[in-house]
C-alpha atoms as a PDB file:
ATOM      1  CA  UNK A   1      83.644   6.218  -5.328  1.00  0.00           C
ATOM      2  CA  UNK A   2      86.005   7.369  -8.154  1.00  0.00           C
ATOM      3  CA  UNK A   3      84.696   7.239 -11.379  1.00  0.00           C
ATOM      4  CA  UNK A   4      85.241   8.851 -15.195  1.00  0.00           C
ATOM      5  CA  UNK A   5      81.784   9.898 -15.910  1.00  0.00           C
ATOM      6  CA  UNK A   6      83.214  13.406 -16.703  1.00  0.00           C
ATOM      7  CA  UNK A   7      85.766  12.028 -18.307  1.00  0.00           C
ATOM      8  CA  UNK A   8      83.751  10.507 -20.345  1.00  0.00           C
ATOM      9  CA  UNK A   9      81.255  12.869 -21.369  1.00  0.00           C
ATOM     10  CA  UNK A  10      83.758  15.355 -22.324  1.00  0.00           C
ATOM     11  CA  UNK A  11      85.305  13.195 -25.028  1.00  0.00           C
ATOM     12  CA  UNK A  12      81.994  13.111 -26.445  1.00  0.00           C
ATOM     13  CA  UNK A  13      80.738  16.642 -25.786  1.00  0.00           C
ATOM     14  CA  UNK A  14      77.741  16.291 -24.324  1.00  0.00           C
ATOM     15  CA  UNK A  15      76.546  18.651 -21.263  1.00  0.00           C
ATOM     16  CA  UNK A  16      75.203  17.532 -18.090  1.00  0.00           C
ATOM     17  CA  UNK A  17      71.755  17.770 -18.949  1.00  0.00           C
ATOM     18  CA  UNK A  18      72.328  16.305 -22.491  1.00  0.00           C
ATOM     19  CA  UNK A  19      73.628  13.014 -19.929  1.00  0.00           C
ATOM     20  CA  UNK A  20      71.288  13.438 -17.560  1.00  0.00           C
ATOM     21  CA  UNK A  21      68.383  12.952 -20.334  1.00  0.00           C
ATOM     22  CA  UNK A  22      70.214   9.767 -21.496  1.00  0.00           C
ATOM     23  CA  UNK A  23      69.963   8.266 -18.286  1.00  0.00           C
ATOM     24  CA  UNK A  24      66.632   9.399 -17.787  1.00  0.00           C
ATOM     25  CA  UNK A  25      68.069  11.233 -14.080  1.00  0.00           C
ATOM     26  CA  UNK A  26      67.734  14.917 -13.256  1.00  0.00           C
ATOM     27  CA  UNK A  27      70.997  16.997 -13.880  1.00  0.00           C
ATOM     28  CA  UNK A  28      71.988  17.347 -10.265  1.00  0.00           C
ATOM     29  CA  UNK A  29      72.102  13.140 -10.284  1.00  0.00           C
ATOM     30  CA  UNK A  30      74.860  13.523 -12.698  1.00  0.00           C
ATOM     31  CA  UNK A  31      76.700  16.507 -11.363  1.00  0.00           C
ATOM     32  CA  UNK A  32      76.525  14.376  -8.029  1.00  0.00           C
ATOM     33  CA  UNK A  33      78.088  11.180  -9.248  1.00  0.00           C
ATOM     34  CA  UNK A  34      80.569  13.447 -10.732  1.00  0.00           C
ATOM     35  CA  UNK A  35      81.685  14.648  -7.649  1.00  0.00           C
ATOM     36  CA  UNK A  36      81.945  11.275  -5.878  1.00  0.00           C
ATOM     37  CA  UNK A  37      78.568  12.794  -3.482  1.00  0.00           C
ATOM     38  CA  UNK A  38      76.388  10.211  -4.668  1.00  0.00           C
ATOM     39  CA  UNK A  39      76.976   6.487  -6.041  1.00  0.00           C
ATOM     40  CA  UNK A  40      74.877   5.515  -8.699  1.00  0.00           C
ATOM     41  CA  UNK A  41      72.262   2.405  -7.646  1.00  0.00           C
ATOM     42  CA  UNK A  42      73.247  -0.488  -9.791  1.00  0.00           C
ATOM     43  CA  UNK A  43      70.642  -0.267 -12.487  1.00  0.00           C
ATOM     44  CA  UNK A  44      71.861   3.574 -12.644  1.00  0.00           C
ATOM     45  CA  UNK A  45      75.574   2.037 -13.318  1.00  0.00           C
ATOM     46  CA  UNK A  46      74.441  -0.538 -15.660  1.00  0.00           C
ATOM     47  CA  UNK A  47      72.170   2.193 -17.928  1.00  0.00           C
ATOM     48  CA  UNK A  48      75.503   4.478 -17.544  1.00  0.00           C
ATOM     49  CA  UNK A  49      77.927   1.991 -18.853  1.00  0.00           C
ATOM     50  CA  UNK A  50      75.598   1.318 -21.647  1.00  0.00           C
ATOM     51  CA  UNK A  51      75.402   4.754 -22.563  1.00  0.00           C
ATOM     52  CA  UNK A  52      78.920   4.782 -22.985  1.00  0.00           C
ATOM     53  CA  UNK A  53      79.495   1.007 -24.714  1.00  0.00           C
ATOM     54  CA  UNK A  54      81.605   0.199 -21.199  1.00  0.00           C
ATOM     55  CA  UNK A  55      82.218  -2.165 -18.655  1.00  0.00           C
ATOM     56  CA  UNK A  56      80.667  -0.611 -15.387  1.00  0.00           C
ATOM     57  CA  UNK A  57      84.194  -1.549 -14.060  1.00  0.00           C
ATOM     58  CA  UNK A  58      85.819   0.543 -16.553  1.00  0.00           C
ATOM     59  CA  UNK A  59      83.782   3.831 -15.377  1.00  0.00           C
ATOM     60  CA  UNK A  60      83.564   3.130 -11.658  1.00  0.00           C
ATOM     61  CA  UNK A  61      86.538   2.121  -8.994  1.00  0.00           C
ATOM     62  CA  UNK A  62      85.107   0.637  -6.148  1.00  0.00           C
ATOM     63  CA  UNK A  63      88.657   1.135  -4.528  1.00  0.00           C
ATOM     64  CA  UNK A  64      88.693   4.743  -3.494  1.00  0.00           C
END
């Protein structure tokens, strides 16, 4: 699944692990979802899309 987690992060400079420790996940969890390897359960997508102040649909594109 396509998503703008990187995206995302990058406009508000945090690292991987600075993420990762937001959502309470290890850093590989985040580097995976980057990637598209690994799609977030849907608690994981909720906590991310609060993290950010975003719809879930606004992250995530359940299209690809």
């Amino acid at each position: 699944m396509k998503n703008r987690l990187r995206d995302l992060r990058a406009e508000r400079g945090w690292s991987q692990a600075e993420l990762a420790t937001r959502l309470e996940v290890s850093r590989q969890t985040v580097i995976s979802i980057e990637n598209g390897k690994y799609d977030p359960s849907l608690p994981l997508a909720f906590r991310i899309a609060g993290v950010f102040g975003q719809p879930i649909e606004a992250i995530f594109d359940p299209k690809d």
